[in-house]
N, C-alpha and C. Protein backbone atom coordinates (compact mmCIF):
# COMPACT_ATOMS: atom_id res chain seq x y z
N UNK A 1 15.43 40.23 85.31
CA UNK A 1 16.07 40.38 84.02
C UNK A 1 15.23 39.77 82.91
N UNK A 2 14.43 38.53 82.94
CA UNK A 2 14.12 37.73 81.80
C UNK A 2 12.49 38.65 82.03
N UNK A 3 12.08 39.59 82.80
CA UNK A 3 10.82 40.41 82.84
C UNK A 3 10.80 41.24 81.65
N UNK A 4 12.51 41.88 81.71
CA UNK A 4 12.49 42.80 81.50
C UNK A 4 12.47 43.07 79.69
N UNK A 5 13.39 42.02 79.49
CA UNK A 5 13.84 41.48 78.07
C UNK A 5 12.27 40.70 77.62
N UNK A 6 11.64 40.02 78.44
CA UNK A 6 10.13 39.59 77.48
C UNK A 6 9.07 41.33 77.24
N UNK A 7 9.36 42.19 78.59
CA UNK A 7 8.61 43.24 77.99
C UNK A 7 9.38 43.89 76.73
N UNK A 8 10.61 44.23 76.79
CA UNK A 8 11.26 44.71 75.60
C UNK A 8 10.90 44.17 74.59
N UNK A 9 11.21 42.75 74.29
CA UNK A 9 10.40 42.01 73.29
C UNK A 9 9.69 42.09 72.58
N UNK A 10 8.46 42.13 73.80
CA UNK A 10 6.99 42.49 73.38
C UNK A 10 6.83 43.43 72.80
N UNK A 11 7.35 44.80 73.30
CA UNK A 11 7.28 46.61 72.99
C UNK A 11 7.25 46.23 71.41
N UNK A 12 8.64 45.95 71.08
CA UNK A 12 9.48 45.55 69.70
C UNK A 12 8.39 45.13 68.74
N UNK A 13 8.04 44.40 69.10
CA UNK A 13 7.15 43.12 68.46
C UNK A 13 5.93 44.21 68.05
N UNK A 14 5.35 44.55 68.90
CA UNK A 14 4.04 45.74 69.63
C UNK A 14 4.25 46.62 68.53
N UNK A 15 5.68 47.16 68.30
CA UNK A 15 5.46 48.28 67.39
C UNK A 15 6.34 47.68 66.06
N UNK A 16 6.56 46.55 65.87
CA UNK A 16 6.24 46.30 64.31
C UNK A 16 5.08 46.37 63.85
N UNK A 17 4.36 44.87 64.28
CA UNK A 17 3.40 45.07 64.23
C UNK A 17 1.76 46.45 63.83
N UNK A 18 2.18 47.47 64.61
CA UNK A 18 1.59 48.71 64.83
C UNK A 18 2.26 49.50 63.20
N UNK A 19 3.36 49.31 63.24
CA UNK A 19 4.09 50.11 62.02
C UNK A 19 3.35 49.02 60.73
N UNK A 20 3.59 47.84 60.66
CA UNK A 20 2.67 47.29 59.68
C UNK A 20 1.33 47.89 59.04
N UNK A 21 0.98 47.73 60.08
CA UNK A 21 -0.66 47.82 60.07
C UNK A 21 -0.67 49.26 60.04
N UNK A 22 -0.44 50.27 60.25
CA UNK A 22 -0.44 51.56 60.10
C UNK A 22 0.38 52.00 58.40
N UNK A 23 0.85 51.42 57.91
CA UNK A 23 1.03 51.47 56.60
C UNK A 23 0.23 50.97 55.39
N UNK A 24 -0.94 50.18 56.20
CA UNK A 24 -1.87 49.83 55.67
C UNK A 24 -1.81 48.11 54.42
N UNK A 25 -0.37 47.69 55.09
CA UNK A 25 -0.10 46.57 54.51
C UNK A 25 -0.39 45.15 55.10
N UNK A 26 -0.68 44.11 54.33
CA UNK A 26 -0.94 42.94 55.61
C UNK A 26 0.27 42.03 55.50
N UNK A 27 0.35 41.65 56.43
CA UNK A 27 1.90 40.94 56.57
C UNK A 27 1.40 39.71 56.08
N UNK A 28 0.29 39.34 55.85
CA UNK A 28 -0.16 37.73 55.82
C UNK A 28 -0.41 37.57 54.21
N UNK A 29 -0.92 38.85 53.70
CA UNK A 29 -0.95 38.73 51.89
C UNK A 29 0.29 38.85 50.98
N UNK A 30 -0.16 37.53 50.00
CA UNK A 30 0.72 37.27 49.10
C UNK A 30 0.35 37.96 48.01
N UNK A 31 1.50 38.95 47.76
CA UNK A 31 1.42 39.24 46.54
C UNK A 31 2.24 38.61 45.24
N UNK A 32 0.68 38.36 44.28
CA UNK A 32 1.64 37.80 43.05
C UNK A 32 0.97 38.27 41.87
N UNK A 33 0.89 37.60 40.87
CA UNK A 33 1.08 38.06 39.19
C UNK A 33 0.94 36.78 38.56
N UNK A 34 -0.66 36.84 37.60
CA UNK A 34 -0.09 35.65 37.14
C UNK A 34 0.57 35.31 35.65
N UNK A 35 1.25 34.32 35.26
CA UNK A 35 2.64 34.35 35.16
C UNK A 35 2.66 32.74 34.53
N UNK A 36 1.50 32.35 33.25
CA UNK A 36 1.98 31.27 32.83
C UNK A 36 2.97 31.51 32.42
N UNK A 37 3.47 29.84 31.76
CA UNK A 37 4.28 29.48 31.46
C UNK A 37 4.08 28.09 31.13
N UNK A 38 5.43 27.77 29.71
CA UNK A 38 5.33 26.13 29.00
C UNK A 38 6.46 25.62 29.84
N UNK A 39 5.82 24.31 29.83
CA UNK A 39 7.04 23.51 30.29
C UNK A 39 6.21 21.96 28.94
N UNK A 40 7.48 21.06 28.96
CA UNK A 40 7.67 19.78 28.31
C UNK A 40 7.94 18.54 29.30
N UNK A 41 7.16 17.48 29.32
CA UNK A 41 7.55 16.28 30.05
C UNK A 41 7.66 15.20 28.90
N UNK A 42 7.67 14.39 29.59
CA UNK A 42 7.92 12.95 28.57
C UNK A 42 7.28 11.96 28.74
N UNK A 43 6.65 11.60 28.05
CA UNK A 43 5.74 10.39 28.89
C UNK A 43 6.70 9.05 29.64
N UNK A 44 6.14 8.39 30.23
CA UNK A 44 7.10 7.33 31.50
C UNK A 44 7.65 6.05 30.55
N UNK A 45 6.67 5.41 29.58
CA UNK A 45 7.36 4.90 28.86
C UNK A 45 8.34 4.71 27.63
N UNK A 46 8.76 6.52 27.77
CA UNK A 46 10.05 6.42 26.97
C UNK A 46 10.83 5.11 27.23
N UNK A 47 11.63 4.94 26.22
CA UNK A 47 12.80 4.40 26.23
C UNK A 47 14.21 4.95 27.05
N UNK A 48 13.94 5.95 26.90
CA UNK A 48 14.82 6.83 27.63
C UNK A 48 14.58 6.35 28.89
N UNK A 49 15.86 6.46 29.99
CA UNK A 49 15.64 6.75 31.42
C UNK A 49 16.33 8.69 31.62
N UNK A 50 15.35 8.93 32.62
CA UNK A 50 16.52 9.93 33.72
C UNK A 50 15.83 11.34 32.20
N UNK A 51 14.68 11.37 32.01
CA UNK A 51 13.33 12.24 31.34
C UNK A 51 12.88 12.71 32.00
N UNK A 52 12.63 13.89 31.91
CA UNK A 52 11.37 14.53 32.77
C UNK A 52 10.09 14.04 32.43
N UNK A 53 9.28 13.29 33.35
CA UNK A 53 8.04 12.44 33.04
C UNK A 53 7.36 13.25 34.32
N UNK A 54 7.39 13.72 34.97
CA UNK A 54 6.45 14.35 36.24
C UNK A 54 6.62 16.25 36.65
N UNK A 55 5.80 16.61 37.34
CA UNK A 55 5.77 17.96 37.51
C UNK A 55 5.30 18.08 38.90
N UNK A 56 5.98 19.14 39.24
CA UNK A 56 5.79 19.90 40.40
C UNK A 56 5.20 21.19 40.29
N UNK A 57 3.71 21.64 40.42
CA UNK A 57 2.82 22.81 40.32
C UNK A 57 3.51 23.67 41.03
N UNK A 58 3.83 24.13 42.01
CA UNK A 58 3.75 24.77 43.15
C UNK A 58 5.36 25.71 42.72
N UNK A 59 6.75 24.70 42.35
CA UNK A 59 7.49 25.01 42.20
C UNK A 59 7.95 25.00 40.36
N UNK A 60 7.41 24.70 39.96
CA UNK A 60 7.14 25.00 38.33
C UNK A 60 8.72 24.52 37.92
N UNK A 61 8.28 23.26 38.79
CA UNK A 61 9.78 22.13 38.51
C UNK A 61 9.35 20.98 37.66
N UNK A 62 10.13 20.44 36.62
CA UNK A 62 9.67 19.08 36.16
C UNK A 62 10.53 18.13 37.06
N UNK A 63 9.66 16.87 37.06
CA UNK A 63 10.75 15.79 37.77
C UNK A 63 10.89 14.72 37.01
N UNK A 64 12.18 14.49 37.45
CA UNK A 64 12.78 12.77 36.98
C UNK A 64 12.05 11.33 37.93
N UNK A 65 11.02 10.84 37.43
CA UNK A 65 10.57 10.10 38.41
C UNK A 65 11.27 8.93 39.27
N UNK A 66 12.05 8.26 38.23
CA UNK A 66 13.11 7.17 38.34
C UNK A 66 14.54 7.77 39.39
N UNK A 67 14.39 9.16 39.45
CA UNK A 67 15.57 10.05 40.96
C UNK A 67 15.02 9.81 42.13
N UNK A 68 16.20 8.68 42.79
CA UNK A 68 15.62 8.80 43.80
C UNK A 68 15.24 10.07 44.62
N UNK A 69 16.18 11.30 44.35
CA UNK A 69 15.74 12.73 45.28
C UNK A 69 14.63 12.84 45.69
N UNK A 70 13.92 11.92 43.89
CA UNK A 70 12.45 13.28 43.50
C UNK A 70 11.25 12.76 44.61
N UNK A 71 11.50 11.30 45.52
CA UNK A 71 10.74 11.34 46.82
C UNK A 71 9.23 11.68 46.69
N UNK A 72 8.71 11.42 45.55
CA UNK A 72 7.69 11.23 45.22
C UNK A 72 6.91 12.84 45.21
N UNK A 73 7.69 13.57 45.18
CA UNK A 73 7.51 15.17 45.33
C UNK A 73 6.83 15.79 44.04
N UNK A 74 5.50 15.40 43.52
CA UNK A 74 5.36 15.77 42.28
C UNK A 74 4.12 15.98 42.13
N UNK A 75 3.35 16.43 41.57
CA UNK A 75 1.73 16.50 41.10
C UNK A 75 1.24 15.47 40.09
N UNK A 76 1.97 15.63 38.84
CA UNK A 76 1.34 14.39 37.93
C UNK A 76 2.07 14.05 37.33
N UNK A 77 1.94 13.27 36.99
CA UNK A 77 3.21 12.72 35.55
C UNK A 77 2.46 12.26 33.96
N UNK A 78 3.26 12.04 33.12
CA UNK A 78 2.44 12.32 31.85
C UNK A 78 3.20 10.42 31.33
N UNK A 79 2.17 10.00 30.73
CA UNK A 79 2.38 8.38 30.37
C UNK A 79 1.34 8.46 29.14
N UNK A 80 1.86 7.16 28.29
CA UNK A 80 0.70 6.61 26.91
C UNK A 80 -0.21 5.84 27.35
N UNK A 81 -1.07 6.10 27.48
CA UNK A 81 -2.04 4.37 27.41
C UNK A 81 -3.34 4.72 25.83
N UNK A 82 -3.55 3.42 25.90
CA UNK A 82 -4.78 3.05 24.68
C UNK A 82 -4.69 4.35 23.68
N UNK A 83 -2.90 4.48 23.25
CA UNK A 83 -2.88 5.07 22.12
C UNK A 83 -3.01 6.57 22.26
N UNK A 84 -2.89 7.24 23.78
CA UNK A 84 -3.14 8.76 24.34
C UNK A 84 -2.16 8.38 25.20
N UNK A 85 -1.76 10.48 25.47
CA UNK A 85 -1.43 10.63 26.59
C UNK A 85 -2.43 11.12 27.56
N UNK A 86 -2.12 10.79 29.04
CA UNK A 86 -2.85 10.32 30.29
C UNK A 86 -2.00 11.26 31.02
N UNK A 87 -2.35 12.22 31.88
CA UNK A 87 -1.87 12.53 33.26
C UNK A 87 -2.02 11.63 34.15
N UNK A 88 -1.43 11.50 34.70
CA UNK A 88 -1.61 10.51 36.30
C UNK A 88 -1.27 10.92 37.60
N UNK A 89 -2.39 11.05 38.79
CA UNK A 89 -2.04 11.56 39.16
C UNK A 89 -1.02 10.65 40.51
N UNK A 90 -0.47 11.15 41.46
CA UNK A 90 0.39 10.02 42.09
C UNK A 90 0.22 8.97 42.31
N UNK A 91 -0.78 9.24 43.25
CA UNK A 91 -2.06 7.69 43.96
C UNK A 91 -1.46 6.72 42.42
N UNK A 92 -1.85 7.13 41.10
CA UNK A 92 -1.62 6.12 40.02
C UNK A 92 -0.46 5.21 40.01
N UNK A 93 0.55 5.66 40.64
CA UNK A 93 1.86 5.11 40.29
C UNK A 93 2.40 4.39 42.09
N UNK A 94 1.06 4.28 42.75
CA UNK A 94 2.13 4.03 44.28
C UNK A 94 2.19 5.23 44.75
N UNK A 95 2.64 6.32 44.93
CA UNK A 95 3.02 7.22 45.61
C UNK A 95 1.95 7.72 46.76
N UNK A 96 1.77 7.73 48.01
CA UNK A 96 1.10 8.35 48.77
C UNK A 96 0.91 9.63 49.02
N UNK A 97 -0.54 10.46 48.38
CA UNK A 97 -0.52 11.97 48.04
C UNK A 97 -2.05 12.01 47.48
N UNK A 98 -2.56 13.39 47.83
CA UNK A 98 -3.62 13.84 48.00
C UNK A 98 -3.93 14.96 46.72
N UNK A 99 -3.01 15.01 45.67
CA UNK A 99 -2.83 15.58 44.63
C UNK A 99 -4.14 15.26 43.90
N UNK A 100 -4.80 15.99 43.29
CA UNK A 100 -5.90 15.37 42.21
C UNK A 100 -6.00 16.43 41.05
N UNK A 101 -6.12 15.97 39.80
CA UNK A 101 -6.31 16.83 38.45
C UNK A 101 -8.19 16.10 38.33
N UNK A 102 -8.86 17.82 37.67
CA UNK A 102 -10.19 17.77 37.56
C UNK A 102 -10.15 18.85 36.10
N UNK A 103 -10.59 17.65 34.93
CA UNK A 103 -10.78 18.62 34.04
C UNK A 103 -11.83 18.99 33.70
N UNK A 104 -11.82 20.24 33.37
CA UNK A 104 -12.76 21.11 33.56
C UNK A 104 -12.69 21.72 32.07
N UNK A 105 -14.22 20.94 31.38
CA UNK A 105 -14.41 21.83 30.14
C UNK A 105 -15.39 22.67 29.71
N UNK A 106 -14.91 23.33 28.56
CA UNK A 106 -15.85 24.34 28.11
C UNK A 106 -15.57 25.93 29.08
N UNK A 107 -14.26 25.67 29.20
CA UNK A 107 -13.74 26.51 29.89
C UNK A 107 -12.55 26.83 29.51
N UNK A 108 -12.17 28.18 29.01
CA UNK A 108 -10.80 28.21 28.32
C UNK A 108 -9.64 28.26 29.74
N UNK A 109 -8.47 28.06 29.39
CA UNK A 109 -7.23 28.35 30.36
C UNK A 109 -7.53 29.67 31.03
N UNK A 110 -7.48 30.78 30.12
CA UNK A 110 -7.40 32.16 31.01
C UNK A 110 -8.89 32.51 31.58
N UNK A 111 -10.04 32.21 31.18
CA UNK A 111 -11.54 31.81 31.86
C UNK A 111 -11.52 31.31 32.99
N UNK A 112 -10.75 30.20 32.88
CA UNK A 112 -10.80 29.41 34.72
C UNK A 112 -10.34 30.41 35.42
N UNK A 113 -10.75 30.62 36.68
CA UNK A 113 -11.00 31.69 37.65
C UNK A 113 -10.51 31.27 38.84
N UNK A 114 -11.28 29.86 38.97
CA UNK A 114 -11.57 29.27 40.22
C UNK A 114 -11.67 27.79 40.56
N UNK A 115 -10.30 27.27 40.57
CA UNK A 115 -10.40 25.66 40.81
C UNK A 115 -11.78 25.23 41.47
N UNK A 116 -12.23 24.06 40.97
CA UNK A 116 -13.74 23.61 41.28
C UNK A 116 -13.62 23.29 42.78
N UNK A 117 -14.81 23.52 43.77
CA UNK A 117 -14.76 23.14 44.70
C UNK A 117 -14.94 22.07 45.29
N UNK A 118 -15.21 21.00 44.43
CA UNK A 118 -16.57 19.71 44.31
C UNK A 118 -14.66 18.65 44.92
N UNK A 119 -14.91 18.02 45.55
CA UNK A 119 -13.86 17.45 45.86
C UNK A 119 -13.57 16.06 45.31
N UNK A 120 -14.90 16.01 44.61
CA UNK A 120 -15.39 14.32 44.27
C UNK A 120 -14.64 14.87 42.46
N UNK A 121 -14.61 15.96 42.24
CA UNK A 121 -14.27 15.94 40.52
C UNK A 121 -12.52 15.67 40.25
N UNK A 122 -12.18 15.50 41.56
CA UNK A 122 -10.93 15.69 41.51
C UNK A 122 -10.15 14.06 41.17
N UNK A 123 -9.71 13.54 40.01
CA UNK A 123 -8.98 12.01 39.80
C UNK A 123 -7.55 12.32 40.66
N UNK A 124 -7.88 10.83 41.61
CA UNK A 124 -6.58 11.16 42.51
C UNK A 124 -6.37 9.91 42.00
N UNK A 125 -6.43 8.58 41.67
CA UNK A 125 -5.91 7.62 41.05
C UNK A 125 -5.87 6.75 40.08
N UNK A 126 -6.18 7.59 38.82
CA UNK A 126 -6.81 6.86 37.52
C UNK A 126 -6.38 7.86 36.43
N UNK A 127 -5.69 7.43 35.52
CA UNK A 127 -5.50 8.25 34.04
C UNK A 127 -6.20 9.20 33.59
N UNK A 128 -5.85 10.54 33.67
CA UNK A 128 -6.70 11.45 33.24
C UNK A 128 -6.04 11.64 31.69
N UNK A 129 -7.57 11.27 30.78
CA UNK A 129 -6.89 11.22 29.20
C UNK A 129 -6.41 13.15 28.76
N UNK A 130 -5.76 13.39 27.98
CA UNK A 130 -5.19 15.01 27.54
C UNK A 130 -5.72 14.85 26.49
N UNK A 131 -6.25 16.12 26.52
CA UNK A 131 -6.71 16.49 25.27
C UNK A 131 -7.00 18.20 25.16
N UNK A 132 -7.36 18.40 23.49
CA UNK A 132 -6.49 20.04 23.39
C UNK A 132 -8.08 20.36 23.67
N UNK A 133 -7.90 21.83 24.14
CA UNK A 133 -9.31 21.84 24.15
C UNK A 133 -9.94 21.91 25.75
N UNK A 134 -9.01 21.48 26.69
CA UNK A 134 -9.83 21.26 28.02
C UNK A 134 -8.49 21.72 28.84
N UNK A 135 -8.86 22.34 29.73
CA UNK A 135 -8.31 23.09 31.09
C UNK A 135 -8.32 22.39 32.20
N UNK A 136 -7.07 22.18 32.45
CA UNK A 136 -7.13 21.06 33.95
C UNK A 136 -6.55 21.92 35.10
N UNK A 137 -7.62 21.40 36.05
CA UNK A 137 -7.35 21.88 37.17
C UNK A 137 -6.65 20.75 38.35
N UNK A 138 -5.16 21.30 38.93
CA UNK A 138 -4.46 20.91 39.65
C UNK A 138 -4.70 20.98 41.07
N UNK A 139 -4.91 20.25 42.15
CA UNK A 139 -4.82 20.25 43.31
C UNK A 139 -3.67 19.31 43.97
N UNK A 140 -2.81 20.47 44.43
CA UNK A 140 -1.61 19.95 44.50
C UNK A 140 -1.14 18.60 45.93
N UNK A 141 0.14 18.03 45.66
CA UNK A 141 -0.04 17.40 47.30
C UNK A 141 -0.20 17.91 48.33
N UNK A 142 -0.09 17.72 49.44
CA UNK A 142 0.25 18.92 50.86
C UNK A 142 1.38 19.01 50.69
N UNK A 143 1.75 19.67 51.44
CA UNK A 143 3.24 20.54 51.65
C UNK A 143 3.15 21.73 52.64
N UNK A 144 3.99 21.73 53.42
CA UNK A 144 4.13 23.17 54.59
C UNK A 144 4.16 24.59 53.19
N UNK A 145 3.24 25.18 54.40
CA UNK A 145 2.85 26.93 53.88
C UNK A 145 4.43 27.85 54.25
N UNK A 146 3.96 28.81 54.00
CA UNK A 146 4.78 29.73 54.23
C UNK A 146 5.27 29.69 56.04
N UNK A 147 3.83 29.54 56.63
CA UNK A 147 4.12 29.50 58.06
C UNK A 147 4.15 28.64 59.05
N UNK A 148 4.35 27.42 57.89
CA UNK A 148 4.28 26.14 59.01
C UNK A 148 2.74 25.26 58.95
N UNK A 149 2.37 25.66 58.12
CA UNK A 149 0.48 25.06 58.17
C UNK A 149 0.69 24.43 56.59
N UNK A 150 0.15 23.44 56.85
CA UNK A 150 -0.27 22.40 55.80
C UNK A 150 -1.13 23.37 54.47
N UNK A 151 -0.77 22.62 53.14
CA UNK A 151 -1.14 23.69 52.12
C UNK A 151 -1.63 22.41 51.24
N UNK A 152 -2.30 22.93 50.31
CA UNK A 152 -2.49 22.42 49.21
C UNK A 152 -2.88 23.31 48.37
N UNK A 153 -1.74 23.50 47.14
CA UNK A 153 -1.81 24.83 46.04
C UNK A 153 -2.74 24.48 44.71
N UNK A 154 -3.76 25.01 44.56
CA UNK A 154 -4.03 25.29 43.23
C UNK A 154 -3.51 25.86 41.82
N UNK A 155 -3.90 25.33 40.85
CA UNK A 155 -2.97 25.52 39.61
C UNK A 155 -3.92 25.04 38.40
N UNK A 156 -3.46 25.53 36.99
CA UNK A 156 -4.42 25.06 35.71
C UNK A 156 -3.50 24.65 35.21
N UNK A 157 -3.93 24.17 33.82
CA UNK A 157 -2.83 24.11 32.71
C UNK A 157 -3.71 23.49 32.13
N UNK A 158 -3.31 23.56 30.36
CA UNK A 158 -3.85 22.80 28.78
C UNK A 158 -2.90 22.26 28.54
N UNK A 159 -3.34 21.75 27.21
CA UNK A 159 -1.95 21.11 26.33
C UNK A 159 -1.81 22.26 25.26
N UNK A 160 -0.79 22.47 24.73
CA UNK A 160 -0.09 23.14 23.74
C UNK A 160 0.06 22.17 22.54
N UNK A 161 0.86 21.27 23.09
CA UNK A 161 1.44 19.88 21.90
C UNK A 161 1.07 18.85 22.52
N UNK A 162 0.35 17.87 22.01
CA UNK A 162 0.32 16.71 22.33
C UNK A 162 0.81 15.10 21.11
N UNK A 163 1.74 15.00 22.00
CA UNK A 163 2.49 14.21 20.47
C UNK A 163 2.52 12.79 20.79
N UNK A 164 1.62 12.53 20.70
CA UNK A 164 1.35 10.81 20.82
C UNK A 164 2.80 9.97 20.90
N UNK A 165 3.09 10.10 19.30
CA UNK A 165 3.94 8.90 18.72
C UNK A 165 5.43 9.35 19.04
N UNK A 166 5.70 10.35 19.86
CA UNK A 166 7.05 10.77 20.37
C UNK A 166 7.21 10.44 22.06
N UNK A 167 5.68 10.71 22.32
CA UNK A 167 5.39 10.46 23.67
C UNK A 167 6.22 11.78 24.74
N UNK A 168 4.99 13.11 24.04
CA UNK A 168 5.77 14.52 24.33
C UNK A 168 4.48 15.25 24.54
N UNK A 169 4.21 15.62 25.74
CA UNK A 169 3.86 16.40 26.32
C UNK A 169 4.24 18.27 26.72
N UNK A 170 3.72 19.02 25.80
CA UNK A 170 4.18 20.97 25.88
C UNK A 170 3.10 20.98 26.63
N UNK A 171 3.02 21.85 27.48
CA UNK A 171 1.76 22.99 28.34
C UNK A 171 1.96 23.94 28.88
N UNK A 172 0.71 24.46 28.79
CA UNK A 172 0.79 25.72 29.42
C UNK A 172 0.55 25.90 30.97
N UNK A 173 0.83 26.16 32.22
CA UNK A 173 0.96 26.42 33.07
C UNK A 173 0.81 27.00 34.43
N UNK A 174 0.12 27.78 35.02
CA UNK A 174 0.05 28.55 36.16
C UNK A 174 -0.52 27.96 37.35
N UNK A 175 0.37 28.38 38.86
CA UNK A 175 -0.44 28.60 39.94
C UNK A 175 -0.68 29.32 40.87
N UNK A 176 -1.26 28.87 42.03
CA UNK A 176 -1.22 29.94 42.96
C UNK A 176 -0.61 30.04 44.23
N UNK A 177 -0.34 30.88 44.34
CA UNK A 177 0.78 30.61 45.91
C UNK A 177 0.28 30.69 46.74
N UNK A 178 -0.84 30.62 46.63
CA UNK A 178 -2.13 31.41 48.42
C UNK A 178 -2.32 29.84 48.88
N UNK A 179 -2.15 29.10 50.33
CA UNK A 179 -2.24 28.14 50.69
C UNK A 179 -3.29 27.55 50.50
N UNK A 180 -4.29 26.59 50.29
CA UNK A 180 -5.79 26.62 50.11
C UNK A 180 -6.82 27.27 49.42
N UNK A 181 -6.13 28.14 48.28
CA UNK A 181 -7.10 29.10 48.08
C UNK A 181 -7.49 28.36 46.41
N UNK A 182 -8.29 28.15 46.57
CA UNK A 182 -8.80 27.84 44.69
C UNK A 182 -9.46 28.68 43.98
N UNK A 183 -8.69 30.07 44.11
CA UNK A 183 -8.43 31.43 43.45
C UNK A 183 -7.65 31.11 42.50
N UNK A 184 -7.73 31.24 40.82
CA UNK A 184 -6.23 31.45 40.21
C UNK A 184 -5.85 32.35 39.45
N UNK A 185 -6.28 33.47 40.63
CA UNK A 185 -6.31 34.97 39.86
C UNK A 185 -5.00 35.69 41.30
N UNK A 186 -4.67 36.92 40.88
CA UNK A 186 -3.73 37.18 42.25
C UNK A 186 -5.39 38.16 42.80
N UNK A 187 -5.08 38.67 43.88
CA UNK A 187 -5.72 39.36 44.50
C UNK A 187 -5.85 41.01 43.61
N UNK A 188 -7.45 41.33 43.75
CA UNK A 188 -7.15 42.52 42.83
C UNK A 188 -7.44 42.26 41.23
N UNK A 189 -7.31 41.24 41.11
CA UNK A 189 -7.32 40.78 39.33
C UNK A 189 -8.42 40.46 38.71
């Protein structure tokens, strides 16, 4: 009986599979579009508590850093120092994470192509100063893929507004959903 039901199985399996691939589609490609977008944080030393001061690339979530939920689940967070705002990336604040921002200039937002490969350009624990004018490239924490395999997503973003004396962070946005890929174009594009 359990022969018979693993060959059935298999057959099943055998001719999805076969029907896939005979339609000429890959079950493994992501299709996407890219698809900035602004979001607003706050820098950490508001006065305010319970602000969006951090971001999540991947899920184009802002976070409350001070929630406990937010479990350190974030890419960077936006803070004042020496009179600027600073991205930071986790490593900055305590958090254990492999996240790093690498800015990359002389390169407009929609120009960047291709998160840098250089692994050394990447600040995983030191204030990255903002400024208008320069394109940052995101390398996100790990996090499980679509299929169970460790990821780390690529992503850009500028500043839009940078407002010192409010301590307000606007930008612009995009990433990529391909696990590892420091593509930030969709496929085709």
């Amino acid at each position: 009986m359990s022969n018979r039901m693993t060959s059935g199985s298999s057959a099943i399996l055998l001719a999805i599979a076969l029907l896939l691939t005979g339609c000429g589609d890959d079950p493994f490609q992501i299709n996407w579009e890219e698809n900035p977008t602004e979001s607003t944080l706050f820098s950490l030393d508001r006065q305010e508590l319970n602000r969006p001061a951090a971001f999540d690339m991947l899920q184009r979530r802002r976070v409350v850093v001070e929630d406990p939920q937010s479990r350190g689940e974030w890419d960077f967070a936006v803070d004042r120092l020496g009179g600027q705002l600073v991205l930071l990336p986790p490593r900055a604040l305590g958090v254990s994470s492999r996240a790093g921002i690498a800015p990359v200039r002389g390169v407009s937002f929609d120009d960047l192509r291709d998160a840098p490969s250089d692994s050394t350009l990447y600040v995983t624990q030191d204030p990255v100063p903002l400024e208008y004018g320069v394109t940052y490239a995101v390398r996100t924490r790990e996090q499980s893929g679509r299929f169970g395999q460790r990821c780390r997503y690529y992503g850009k973003l500028e500043a839009v507004d940078l407002n010192v004396d409010e301590g307000v962070l606007i930008f612009r946005h995009d990433t990529s959903p391909e696990c590892n890929s420091r593509r930030l174009y969709p496929p085709g594009g």
